[in-house]
PDB file of N, CA and C in Angstrom:
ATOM      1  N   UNK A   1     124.426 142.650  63.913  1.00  0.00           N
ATOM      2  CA  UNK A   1     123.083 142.546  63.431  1.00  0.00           C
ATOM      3  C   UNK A   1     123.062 142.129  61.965  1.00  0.00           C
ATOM      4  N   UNK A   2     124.119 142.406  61.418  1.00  0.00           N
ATOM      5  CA  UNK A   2     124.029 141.603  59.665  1.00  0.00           C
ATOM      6  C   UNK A   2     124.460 140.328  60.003  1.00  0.00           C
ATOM      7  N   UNK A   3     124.501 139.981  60.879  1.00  0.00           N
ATOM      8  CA  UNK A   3     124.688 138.427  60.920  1.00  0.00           C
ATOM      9  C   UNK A   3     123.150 137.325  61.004  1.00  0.00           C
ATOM     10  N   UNK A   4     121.711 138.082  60.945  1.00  0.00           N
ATOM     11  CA  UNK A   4     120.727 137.798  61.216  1.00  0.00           C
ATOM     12  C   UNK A   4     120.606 137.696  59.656  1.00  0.00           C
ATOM     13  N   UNK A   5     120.227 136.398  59.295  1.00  0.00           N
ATOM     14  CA  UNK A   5     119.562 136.471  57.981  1.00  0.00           C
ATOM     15  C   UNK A   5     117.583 135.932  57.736  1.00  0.00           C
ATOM     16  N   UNK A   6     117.113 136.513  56.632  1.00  0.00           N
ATOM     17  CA  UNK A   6     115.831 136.871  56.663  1.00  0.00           C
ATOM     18  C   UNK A   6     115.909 135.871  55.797  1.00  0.00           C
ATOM     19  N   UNK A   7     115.481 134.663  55.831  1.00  0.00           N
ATOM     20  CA  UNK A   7     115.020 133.561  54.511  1.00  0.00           C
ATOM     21  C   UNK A   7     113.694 133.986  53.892  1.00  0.00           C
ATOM     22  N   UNK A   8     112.393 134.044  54.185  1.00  0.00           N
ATOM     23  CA  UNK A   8     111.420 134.258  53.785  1.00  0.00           C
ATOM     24  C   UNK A   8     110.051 134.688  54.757  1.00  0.00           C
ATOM     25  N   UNK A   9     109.538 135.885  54.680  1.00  0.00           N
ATOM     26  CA  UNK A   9     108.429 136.736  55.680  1.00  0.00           C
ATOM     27  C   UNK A   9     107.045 136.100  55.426  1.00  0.00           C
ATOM     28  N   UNK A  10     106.420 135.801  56.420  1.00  0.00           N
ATOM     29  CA  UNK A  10     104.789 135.812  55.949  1.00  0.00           C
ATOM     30  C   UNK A  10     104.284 137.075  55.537  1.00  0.00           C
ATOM     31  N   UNK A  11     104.603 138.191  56.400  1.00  0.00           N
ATOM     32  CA  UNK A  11     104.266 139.032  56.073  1.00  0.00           C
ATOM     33  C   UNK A  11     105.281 140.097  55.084  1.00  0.00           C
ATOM     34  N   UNK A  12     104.521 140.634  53.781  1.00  0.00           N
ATOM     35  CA  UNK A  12     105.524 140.611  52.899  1.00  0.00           C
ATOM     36  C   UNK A  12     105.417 142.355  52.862  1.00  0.00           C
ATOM     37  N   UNK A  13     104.234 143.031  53.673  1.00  0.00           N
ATOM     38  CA  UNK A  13     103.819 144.447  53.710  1.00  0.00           C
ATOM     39  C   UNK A  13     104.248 144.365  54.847  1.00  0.00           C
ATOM     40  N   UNK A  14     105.454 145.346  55.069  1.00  0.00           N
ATOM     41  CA  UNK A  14     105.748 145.111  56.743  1.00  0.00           C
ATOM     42  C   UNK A  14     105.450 146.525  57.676  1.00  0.00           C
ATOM     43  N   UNK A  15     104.172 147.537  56.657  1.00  0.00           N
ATOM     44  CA  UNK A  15     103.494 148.468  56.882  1.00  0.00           C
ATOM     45  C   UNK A  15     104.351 149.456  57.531  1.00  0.00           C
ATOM     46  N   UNK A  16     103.480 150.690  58.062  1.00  0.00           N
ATOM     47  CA  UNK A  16     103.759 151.582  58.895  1.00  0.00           C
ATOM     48  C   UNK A  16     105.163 151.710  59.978  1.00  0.00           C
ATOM     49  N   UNK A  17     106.408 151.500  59.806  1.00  0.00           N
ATOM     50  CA  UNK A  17     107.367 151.843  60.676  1.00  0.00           C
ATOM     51  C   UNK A  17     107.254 152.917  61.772  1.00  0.00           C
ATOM     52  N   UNK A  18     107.042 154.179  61.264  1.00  0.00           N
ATOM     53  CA  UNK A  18     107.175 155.178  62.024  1.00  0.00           C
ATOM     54  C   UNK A  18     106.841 154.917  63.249  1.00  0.00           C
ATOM     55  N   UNK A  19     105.837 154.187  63.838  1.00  0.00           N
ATOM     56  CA  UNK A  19     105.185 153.905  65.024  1.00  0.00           C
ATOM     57  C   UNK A  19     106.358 153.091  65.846  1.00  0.00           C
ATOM     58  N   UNK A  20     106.267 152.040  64.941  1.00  0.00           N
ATOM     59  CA  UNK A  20     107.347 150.883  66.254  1.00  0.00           C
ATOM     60  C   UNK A  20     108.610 151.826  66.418  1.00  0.00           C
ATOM     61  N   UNK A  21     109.003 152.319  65.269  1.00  0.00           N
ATOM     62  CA  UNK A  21     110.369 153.129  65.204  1.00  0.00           C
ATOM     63  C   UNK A  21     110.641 153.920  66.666  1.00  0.00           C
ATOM     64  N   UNK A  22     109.445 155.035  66.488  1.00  0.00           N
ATOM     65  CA  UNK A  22     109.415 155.808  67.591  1.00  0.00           C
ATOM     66  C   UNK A  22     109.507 154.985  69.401  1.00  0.00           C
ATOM     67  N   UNK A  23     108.531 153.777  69.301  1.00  0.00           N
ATOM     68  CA  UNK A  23     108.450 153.298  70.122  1.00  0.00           C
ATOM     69  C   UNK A  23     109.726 152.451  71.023  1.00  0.00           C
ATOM     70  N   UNK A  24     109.977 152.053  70.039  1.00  0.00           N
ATOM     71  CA  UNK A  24     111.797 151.986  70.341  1.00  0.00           C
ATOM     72  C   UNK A  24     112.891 152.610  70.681  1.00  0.00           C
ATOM     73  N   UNK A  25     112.855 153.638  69.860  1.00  0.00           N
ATOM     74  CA  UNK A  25     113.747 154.657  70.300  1.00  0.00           C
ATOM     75  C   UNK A  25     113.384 155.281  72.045  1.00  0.00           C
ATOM     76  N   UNK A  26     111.928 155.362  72.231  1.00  0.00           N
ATOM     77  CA  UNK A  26     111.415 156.148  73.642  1.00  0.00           C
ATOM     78  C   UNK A  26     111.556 154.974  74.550  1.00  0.00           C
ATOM     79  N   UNK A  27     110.966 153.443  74.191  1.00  0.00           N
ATOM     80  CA  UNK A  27     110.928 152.537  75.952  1.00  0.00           C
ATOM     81  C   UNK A  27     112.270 151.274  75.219  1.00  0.00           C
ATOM     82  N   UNK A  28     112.535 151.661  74.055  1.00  0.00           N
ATOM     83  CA  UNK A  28     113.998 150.724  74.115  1.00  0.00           C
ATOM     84  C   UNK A  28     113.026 149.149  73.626  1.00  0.00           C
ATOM     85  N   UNK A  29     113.459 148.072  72.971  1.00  0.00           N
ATOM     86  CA  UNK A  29     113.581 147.253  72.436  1.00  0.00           C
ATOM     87  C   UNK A  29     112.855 145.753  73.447  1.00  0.00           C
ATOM     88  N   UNK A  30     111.756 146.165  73.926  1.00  0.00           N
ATOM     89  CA  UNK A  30     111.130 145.278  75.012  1.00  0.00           C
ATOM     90  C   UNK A  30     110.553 143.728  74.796  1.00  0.00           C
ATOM     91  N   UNK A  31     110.200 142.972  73.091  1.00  0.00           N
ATOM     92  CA  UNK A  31     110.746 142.315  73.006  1.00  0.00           C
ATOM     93  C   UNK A  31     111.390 141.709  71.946  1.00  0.00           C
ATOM     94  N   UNK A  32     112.722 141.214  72.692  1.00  0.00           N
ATOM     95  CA  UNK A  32     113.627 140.395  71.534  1.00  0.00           C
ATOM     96  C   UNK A  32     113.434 139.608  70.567  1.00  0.00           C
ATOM     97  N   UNK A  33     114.137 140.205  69.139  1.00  0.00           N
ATOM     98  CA  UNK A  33     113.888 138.714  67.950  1.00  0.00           C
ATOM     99  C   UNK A  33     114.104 137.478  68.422  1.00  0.00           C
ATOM    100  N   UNK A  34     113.537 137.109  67.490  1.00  0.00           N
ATOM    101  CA  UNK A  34     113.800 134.815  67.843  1.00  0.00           C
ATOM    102  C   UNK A  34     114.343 134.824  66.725  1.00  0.00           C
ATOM    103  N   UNK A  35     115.638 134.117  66.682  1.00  0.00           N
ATOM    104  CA  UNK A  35     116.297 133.280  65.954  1.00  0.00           C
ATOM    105  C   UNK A  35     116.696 132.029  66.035  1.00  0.00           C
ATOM    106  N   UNK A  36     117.224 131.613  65.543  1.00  0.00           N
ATOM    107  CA  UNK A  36     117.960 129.886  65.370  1.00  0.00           C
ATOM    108  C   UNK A  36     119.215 129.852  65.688  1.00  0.00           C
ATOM    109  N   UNK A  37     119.652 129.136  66.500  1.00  0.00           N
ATOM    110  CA  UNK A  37     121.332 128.944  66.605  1.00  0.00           C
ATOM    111  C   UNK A  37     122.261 129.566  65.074  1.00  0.00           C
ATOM    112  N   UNK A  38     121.489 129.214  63.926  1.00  0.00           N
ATOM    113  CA  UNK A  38     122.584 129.459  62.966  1.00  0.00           C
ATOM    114  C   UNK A  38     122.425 130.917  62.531  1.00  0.00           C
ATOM    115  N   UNK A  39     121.688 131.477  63.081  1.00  0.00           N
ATOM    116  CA  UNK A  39     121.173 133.269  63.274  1.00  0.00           C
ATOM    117  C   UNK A  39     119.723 133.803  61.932  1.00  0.00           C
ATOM    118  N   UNK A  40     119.380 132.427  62.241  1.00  0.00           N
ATOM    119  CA  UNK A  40     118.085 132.631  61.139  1.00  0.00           C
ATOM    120  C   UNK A  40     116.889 133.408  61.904  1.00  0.00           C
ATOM    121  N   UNK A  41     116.142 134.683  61.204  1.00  0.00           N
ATOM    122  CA  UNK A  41     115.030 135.184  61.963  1.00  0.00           C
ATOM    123  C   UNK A  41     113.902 134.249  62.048  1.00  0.00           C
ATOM    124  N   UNK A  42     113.099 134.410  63.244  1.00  0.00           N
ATOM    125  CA  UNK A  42     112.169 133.190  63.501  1.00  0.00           C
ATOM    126  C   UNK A  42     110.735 133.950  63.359  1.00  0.00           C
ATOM    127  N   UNK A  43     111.113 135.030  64.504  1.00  0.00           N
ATOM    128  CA  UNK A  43     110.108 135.892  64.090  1.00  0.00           C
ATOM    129  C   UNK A  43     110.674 137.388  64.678  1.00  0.00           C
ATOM    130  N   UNK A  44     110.027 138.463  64.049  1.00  0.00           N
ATOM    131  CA  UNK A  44     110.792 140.046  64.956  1.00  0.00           C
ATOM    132  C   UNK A  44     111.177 140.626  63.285  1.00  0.00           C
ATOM    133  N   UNK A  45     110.676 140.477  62.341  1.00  0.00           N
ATOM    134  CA  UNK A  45     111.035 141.197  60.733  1.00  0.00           C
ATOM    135  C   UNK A  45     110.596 142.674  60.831  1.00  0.00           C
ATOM    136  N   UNK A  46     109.641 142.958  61.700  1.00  0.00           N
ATOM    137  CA  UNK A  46     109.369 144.460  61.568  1.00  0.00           C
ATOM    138  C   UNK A  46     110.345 144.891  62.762  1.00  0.00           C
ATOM    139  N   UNK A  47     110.366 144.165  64.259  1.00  0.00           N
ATOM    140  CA  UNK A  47     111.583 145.069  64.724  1.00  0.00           C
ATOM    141  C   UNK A  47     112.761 145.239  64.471  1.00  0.00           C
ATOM    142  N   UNK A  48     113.678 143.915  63.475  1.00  0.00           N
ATOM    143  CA  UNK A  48     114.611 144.271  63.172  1.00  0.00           C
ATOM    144  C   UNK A  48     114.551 145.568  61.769  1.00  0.00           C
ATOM    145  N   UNK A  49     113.516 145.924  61.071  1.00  0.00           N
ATOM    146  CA  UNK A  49     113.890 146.355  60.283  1.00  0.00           C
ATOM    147  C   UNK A  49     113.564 148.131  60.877  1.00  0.00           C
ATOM    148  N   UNK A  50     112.729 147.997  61.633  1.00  0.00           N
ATOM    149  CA  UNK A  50     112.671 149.354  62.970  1.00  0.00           C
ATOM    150  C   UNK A  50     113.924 149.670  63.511  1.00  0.00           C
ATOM    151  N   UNK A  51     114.831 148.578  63.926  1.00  0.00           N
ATOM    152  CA  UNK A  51     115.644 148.967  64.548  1.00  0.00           C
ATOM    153  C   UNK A  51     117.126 149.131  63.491  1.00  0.00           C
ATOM    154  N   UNK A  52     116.933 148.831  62.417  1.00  0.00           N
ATOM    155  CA  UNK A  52     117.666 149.481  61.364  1.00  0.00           C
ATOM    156  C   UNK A  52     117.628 150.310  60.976  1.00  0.00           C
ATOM    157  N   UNK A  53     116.378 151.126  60.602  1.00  0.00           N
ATOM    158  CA  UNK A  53     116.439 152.174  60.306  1.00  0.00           C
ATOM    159  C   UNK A  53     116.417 153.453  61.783  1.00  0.00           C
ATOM    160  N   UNK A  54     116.778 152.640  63.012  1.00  0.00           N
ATOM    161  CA  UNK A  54     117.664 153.404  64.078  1.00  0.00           C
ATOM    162  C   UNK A  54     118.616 153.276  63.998  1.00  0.00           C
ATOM    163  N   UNK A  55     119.321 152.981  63.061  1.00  0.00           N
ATOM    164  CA  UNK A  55     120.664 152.882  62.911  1.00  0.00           C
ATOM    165  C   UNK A  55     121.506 151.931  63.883  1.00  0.00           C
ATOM    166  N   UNK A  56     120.618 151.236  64.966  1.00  0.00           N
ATOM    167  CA  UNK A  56     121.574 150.169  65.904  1.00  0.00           C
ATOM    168  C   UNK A  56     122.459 149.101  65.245  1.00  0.00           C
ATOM    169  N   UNK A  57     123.240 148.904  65.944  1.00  0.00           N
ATOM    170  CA  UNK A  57     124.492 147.652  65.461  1.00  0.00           C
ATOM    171  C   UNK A  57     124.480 146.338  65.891  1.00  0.00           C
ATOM    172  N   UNK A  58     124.007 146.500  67.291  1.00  0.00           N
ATOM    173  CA  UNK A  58     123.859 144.807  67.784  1.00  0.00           C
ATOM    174  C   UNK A  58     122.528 145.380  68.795  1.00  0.00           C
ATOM    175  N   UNK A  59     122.047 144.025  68.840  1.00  0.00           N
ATOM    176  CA  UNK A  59     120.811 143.806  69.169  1.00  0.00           C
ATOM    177  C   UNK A  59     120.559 142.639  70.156  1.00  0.00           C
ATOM    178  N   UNK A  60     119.774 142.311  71.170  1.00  0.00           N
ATOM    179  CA  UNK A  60     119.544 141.252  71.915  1.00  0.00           C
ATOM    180  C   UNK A  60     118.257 140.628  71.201  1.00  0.00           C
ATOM    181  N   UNK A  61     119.096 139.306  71.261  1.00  0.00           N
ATOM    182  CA  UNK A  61     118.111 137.941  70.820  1.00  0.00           C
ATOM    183  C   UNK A  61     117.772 137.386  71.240  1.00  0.00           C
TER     184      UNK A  61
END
């Protein structure tokens, strides 16, 4: 998952975690970031950063 790099967010308040956090942890990761072949985020900045602070390691893209 550090192989995903973040060039630049529209959204720069990426608000309230606790919610998606929880939501993840209970029905699991339903849907996947978009990236670019070269592992650029496309879109998914609040779930990857949800699913960081779950402490996960790899992730489906």
């Amino acid at each position: 998952m550090n192989s995903i790099t973040v060039d630049s967010l529209h959204r720069h308040d990426l608000g309230d975690l606790v919610p998606l956090v929880e939501s993840i942890r209970r029905d699991g990761l339903l849907r996947p970031l978009t990236i670019t072949l070269d592992w650029h985020l496309i879109c998914g900045a609040r779930r990857l950063a949800a699913i960081q602070l779950l402490g996960w390691k790899t992730v489906n893209v």
